[in-house]
PDB file of N, CA and C in Angstrom:
ATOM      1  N   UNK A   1      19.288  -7.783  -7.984  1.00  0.00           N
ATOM      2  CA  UNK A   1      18.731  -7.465  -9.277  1.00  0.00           C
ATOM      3  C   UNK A   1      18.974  -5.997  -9.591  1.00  0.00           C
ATOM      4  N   UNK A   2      19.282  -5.770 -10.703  1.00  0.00           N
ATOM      5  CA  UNK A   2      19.715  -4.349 -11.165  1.00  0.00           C
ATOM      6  C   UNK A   2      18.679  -3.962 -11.768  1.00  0.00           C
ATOM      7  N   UNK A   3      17.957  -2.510 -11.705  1.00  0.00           N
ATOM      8  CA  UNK A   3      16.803  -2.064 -12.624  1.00  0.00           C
ATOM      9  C   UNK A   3      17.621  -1.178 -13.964  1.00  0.00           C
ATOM     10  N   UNK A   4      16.754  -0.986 -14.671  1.00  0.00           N
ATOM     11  CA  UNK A   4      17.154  -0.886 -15.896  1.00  0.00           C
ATOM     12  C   UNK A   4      16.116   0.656 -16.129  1.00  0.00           C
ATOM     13  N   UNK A   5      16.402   1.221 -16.787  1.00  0.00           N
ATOM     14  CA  UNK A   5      15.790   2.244 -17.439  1.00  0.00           C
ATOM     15  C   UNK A   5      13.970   2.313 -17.791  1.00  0.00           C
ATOM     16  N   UNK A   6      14.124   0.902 -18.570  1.00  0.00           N
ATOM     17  CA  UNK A   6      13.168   0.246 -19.275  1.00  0.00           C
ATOM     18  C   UNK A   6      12.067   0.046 -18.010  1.00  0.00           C
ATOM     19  N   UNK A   7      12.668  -0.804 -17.027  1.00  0.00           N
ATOM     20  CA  UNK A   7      12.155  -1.227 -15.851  1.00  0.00           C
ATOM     21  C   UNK A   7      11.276  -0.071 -15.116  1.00  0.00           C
ATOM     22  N   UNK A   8      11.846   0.738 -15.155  1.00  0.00           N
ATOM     23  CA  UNK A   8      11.487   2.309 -14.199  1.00  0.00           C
ATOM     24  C   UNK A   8      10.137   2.722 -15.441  1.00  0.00           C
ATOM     25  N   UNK A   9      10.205   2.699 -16.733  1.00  0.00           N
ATOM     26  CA  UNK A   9       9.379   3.076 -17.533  1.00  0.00           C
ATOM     27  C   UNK A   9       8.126   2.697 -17.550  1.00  0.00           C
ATOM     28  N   UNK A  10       8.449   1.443 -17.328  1.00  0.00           N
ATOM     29  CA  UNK A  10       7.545   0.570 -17.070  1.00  0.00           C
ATOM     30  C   UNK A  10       6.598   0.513 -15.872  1.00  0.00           C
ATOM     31  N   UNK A  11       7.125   0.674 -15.003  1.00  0.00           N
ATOM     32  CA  UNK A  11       6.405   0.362 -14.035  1.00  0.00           C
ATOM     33  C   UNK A  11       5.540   1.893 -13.553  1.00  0.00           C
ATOM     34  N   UNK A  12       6.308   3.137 -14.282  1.00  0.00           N
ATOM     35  CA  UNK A  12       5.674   4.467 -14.278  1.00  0.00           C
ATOM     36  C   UNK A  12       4.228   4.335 -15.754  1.00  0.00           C
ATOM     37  N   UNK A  13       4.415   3.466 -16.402  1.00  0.00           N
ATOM     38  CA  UNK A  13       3.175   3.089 -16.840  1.00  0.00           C
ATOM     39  C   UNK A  13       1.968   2.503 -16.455  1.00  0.00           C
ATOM     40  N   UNK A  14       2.589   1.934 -15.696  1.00  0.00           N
ATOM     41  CA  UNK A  14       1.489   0.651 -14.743  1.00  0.00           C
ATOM     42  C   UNK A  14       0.873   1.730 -13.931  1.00  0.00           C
ATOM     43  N   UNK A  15       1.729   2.969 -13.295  1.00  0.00           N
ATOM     44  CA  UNK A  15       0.922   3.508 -12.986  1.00  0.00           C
ATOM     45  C   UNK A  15       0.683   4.809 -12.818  1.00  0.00           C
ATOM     46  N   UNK A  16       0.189   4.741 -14.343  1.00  0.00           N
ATOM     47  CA  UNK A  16       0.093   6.014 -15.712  1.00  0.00           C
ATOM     48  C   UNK A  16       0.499   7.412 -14.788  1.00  0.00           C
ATOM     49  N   UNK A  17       1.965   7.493 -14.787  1.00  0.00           N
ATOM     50  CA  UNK A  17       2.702   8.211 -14.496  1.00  0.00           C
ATOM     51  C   UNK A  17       3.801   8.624 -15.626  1.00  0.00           C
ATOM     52  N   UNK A  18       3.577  10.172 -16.159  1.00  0.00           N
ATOM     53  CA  UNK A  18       4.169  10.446 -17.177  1.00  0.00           C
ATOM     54  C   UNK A  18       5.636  11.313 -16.717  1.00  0.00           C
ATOM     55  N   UNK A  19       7.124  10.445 -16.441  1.00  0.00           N
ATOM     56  CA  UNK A  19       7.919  10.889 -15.945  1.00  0.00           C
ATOM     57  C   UNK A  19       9.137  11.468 -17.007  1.00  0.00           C
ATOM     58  N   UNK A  20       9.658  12.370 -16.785  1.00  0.00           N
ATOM     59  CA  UNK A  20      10.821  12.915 -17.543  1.00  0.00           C
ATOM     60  C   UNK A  20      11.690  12.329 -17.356  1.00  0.00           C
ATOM     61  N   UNK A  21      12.707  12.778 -18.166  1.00  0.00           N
ATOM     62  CA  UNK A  21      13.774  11.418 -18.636  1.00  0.00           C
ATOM     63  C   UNK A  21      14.397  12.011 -17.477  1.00  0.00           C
ATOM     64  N   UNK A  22      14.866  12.975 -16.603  1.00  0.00           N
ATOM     65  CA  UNK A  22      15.650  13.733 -15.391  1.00  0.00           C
ATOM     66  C   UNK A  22      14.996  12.741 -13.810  1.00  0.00           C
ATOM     67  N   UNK A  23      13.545  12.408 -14.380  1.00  0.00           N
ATOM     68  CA  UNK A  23      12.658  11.780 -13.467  1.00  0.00           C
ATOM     69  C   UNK A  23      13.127  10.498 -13.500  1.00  0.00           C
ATOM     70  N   UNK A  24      13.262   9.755 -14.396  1.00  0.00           N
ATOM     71  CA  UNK A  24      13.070   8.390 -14.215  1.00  0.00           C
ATOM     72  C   UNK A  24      14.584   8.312 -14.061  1.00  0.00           C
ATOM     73  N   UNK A  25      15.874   8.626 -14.582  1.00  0.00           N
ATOM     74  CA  UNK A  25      17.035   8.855 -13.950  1.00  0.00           C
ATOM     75  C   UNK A  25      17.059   8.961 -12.319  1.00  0.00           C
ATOM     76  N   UNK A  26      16.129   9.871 -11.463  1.00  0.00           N
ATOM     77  CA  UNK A  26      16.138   9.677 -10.075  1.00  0.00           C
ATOM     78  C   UNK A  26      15.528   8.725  -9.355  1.00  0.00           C
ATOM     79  N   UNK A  27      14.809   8.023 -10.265  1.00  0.00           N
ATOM     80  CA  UNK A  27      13.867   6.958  -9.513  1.00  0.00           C
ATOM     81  C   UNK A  27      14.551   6.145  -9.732  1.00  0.00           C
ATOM     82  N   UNK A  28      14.920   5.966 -10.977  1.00  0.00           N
ATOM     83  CA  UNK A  28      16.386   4.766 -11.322  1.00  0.00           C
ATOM     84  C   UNK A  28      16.991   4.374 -10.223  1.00  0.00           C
ATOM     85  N   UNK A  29      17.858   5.942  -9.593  1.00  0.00           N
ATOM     86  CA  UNK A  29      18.444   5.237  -8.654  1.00  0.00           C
ATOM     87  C   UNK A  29      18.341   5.346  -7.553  1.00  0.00           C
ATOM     88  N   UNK A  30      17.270   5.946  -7.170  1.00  0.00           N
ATOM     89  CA  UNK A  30      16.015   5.429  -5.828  1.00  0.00           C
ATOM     90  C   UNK A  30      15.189   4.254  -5.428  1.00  0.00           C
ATOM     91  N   UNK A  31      15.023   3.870  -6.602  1.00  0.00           N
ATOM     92  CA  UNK A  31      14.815   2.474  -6.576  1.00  0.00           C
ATOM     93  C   UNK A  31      15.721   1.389  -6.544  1.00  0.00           C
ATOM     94  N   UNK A  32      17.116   1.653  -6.820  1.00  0.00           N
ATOM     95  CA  UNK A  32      17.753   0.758  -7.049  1.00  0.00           C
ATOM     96  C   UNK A  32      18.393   0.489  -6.092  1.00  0.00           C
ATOM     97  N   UNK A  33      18.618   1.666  -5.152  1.00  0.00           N
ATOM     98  CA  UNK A  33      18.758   1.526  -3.532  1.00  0.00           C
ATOM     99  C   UNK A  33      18.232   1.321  -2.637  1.00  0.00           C
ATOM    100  N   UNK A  34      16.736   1.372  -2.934  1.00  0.00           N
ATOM    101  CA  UNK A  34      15.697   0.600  -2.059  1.00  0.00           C
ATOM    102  C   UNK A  34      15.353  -0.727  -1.984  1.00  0.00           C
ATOM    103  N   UNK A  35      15.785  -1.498  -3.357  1.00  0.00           N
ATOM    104  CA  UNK A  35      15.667  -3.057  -4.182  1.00  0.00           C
ATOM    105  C   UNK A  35      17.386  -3.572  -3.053  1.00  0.00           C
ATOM    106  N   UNK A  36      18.610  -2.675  -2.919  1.00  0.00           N
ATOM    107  CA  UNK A  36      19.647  -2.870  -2.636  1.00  0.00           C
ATOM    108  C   UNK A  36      19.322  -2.939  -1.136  1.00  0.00           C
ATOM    109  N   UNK A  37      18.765  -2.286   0.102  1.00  0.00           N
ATOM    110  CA  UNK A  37      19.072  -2.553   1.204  1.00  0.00           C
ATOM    111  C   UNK A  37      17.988  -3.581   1.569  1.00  0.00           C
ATOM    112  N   UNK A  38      16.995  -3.392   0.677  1.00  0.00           N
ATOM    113  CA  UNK A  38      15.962  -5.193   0.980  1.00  0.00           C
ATOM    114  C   UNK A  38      16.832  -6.420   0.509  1.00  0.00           C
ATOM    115  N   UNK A  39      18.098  -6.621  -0.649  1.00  0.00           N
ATOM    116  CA  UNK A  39      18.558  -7.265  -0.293  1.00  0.00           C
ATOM    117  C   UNK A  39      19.777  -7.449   0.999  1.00  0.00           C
ATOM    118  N   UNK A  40      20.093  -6.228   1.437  1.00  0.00           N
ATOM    119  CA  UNK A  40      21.118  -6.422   2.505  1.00  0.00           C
ATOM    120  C   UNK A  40      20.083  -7.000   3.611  1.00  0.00           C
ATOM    121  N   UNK A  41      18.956  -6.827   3.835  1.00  0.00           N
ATOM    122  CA  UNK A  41      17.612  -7.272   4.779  1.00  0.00           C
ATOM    123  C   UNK A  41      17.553  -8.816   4.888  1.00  0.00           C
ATOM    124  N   UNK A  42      17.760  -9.252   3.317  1.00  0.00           N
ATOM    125  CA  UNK A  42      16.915 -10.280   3.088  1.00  0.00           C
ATOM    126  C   UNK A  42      18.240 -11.144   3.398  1.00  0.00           C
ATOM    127  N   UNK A  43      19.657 -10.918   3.288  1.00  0.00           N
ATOM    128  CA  UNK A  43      21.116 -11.825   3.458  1.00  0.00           C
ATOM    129  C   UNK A  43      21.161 -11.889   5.711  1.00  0.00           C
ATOM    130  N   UNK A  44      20.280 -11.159   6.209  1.00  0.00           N
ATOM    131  CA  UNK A  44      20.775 -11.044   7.706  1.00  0.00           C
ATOM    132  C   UNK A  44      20.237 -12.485   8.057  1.00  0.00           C
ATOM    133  N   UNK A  45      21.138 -13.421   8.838  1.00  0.00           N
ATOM    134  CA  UNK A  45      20.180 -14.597   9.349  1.00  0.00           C
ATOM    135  C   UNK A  45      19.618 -14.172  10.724  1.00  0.00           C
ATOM    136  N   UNK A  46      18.629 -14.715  10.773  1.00  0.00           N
ATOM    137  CA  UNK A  46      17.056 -14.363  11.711  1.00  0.00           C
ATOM    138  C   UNK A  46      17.018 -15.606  12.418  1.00  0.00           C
ATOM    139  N   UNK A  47      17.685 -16.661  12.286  1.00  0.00           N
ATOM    140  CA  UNK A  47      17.749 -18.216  12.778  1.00  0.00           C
ATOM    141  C   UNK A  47      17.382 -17.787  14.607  1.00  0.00           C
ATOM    142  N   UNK A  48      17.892 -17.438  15.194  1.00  0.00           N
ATOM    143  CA  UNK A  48      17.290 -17.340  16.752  1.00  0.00           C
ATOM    144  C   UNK A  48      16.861 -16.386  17.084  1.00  0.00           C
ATOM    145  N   UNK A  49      16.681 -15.231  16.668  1.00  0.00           N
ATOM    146  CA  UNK A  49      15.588 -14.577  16.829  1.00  0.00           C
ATOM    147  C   UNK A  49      14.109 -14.552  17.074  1.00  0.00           C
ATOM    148  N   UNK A  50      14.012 -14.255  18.195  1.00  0.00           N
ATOM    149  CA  UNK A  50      12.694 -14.726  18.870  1.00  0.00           C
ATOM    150  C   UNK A  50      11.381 -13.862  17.843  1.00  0.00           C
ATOM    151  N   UNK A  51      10.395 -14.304  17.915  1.00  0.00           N
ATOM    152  CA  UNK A  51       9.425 -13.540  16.673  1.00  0.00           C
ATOM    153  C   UNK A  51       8.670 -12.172  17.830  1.00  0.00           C
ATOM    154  N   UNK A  52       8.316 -11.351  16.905  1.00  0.00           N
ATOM    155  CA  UNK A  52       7.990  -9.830  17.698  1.00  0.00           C
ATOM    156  C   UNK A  52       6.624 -10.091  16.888  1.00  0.00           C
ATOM    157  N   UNK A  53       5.698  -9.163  18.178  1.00  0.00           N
ATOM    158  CA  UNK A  53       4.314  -9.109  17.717  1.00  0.00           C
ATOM    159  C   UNK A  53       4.295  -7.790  17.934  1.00  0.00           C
ATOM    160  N   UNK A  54       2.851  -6.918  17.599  1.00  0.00           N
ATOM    161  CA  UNK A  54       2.473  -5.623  17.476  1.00  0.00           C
ATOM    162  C   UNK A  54       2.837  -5.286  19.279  1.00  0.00           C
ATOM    163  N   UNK A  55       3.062  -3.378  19.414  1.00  0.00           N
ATOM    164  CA  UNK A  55       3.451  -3.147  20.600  1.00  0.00           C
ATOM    165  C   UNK A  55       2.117  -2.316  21.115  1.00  0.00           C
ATOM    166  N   UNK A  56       1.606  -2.770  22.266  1.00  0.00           N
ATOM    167  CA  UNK A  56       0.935  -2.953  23.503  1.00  0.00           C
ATOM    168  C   UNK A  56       0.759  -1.745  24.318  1.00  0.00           C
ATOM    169  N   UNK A  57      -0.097  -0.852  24.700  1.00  0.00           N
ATOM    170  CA  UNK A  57      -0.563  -0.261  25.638  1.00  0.00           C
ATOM    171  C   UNK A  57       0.081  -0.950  26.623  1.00  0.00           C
ATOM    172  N   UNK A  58       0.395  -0.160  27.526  1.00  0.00           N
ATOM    173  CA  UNK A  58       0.670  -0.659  29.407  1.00  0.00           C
ATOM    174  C   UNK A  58      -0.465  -1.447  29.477  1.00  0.00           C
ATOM    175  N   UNK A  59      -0.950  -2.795  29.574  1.00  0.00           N
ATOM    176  CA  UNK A  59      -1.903  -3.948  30.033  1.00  0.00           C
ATOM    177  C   UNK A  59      -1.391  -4.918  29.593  1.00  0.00           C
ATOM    178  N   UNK A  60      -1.917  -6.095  30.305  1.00  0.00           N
ATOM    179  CA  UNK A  60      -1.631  -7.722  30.156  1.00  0.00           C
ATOM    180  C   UNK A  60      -1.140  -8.158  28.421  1.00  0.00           C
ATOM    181  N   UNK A  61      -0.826  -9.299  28.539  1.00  0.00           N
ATOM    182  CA  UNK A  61      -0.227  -9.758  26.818  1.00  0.00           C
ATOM    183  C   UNK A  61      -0.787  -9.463  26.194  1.00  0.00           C
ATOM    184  N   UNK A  62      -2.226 -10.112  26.577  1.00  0.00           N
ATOM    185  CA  UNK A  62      -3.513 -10.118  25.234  1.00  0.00           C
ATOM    186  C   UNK A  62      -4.689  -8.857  24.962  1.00  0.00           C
ATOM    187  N   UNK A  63      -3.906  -8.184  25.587  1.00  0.00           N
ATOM    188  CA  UNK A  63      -4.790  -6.756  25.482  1.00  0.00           C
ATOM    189  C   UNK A  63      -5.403  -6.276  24.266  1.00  0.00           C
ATOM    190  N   UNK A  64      -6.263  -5.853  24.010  1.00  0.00           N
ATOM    191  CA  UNK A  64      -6.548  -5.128  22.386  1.00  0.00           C
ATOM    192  C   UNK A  64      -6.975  -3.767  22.873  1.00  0.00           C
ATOM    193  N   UNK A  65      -7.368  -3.262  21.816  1.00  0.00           N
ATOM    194  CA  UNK A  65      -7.505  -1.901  21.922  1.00  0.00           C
ATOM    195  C   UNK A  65      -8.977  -1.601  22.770  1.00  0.00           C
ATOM    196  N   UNK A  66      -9.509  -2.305  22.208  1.00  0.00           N
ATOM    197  CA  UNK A  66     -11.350  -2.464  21.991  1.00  0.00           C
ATOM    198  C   UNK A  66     -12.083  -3.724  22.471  1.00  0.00           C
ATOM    199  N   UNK A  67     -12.866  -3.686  22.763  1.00  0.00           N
ATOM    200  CA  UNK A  67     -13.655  -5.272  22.775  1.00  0.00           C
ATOM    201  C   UNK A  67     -14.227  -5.464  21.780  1.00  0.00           C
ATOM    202  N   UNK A  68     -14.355  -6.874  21.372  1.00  0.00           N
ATOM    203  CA  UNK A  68     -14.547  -7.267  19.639  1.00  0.00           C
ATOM    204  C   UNK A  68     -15.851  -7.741  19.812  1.00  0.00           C
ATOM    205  N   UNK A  69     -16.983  -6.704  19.582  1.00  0.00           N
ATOM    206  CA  UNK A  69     -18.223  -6.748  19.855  1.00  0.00           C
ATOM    207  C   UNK A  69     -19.154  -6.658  18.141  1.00  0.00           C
ATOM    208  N   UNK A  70     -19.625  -7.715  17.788  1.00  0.00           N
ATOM    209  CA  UNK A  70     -20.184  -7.797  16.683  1.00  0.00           C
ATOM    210  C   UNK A  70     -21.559  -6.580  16.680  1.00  0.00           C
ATOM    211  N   UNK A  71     -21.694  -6.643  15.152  1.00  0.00           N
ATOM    212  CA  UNK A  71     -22.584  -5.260  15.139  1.00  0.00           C
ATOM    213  C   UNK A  71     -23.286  -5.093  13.707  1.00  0.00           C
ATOM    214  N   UNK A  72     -24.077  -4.768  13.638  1.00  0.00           N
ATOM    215  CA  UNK A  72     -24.963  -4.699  11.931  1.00  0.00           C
ATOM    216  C   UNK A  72     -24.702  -4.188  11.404  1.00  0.00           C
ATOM    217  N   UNK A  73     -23.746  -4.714   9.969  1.00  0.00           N
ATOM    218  CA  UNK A  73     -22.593  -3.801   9.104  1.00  0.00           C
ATOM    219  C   UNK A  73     -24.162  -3.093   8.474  1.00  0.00           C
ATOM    220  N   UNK A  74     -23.489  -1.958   7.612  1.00  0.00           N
ATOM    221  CA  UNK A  74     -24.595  -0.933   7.254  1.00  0.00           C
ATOM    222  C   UNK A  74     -25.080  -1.476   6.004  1.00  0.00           C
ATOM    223  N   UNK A  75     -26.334  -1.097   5.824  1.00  0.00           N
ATOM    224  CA  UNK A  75     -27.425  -1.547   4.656  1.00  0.00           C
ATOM    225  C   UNK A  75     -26.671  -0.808   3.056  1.00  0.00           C
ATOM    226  N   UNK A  76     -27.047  -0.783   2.213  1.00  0.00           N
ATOM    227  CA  UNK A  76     -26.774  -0.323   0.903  1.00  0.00           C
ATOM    228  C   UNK A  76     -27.193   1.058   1.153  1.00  0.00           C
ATOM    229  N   UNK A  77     -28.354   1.539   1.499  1.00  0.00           N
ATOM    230  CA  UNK A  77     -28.676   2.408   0.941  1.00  0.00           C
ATOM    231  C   UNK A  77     -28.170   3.907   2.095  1.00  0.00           C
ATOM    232  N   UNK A  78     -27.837   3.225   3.978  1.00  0.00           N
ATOM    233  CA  UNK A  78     -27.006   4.162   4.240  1.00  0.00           C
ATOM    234  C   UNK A  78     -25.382   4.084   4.259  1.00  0.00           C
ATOM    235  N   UNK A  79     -25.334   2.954   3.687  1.00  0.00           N
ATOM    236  CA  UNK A  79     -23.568   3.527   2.726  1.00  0.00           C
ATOM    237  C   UNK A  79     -23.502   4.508   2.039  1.00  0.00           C
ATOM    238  N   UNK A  80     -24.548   4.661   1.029  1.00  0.00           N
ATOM    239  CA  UNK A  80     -24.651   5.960  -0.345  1.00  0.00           C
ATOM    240  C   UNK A  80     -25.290   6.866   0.598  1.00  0.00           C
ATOM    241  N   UNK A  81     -25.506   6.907   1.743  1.00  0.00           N
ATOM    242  CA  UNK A  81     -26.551   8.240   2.569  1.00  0.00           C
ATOM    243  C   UNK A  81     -25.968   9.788   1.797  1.00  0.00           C
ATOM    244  N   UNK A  82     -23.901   9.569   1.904  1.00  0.00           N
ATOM    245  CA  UNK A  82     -23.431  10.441   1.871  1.00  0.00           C
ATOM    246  C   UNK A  82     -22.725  10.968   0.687  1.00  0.00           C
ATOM    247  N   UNK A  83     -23.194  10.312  -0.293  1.00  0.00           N
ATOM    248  CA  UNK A  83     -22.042  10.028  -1.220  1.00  0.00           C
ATOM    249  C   UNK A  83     -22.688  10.835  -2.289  1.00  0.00           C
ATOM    250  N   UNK A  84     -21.683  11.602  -3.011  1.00  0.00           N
ATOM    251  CA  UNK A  84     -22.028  13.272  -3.381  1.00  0.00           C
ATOM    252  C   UNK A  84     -22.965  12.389  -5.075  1.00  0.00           C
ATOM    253  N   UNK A  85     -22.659  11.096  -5.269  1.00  0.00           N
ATOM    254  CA  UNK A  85     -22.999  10.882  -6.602  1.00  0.00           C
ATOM    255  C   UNK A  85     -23.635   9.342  -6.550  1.00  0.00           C
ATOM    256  N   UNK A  86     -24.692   8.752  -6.775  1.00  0.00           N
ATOM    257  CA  UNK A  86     -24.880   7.278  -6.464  1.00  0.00           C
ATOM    258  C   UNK A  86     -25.596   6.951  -7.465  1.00  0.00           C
ATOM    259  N   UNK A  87     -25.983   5.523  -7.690  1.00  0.00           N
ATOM    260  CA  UNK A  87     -26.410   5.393  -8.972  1.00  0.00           C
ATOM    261  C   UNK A  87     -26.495   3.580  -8.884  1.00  0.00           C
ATOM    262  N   UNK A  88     -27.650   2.764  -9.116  1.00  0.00           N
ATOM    263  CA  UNK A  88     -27.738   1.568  -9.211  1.00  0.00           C
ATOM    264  C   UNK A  88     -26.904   1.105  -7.704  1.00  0.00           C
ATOM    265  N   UNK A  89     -27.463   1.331  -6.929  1.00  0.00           N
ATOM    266  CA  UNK A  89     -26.230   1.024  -5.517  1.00  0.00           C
ATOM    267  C   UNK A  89     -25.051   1.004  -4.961  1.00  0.00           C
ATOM    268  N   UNK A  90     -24.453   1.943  -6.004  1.00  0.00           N
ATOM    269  CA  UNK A  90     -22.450   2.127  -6.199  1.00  0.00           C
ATOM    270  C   UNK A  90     -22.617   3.422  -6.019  1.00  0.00           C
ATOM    271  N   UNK A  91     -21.049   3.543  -5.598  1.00  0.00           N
ATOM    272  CA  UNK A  91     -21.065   4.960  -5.452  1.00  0.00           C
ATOM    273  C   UNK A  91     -20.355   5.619  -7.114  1.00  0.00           C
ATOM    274  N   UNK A  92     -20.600   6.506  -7.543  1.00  0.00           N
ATOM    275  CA  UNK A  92     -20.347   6.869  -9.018  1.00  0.00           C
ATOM    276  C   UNK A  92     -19.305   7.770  -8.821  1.00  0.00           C
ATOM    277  N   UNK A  93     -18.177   7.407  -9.570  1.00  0.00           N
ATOM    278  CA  UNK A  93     -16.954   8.573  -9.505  1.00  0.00           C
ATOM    279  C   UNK A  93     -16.234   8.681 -10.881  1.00  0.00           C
ATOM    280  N   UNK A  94     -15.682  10.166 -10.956  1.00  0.00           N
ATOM    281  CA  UNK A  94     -15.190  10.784 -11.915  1.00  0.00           C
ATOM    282  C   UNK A  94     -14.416   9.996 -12.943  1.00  0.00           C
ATOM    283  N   UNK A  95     -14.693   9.100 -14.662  1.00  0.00           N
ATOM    284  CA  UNK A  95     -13.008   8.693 -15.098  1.00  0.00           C
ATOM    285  C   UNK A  95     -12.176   9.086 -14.596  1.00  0.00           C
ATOM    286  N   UNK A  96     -11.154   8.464 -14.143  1.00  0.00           N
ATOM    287  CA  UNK A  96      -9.716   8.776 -14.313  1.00  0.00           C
ATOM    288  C   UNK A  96      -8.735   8.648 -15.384  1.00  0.00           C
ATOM    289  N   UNK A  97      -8.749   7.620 -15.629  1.00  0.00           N
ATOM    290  CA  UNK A  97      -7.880   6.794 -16.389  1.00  0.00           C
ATOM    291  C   UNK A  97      -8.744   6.647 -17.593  1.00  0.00           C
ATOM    292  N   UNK A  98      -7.665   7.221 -18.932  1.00  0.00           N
ATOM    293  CA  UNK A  98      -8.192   7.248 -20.141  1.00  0.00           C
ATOM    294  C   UNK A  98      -7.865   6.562 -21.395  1.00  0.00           C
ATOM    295  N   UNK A  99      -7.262   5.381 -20.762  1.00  0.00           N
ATOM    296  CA  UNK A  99      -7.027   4.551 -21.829  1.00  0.00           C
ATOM    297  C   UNK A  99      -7.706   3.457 -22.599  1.00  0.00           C
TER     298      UNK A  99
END
């Protein structure tokens, strides 16, 4: 798939990113080489390739990091203990986005 100008504009809208036309020219074709070696990725056949899992500390197969020891997720009110702004049980933060 080839990106398009339009494409790059677009998607710097989605996420209200106001880019210069010098800008979206480099993302153009930064993106279009990143879209290009996921398809050279996506053409490799994988047919016997054995499947890989996450890599392991020196210990046995099933090792984890931690022991998976259940525990009393925190109440509402010391979630907000720290939180510079709170309000109805949320934490309250600055608009961003002004559309």
């Amino acid at each position: 798939m080839k990106l398009t100008e339009k494409d790059v504009r677009y998607v710097a809208a989605l996420a209200n990113l106001n880019l210069t036309d010098l800008e979206v020219g480099r993302m153009l074709h930064d993106l279009d080489g990143i879209l290009g070696q996921m398809d050279a990725l996506a053409g490799i056949d994988t047919e016997g390739a054995a499947p890989m899992s996450q890599v392991l500390f020196d210990a046995d197969e099933n090792a984890t990091l931690r022991a998976d020891v259940e525990r009393t997720p925190l109440d509402n009110e010391a979630a907000l203990a720290n939180a510079a702004i709170s309000g109805e049980g949320y934490f309250k933060v600055p608009r961003v986005i002004e559309r």
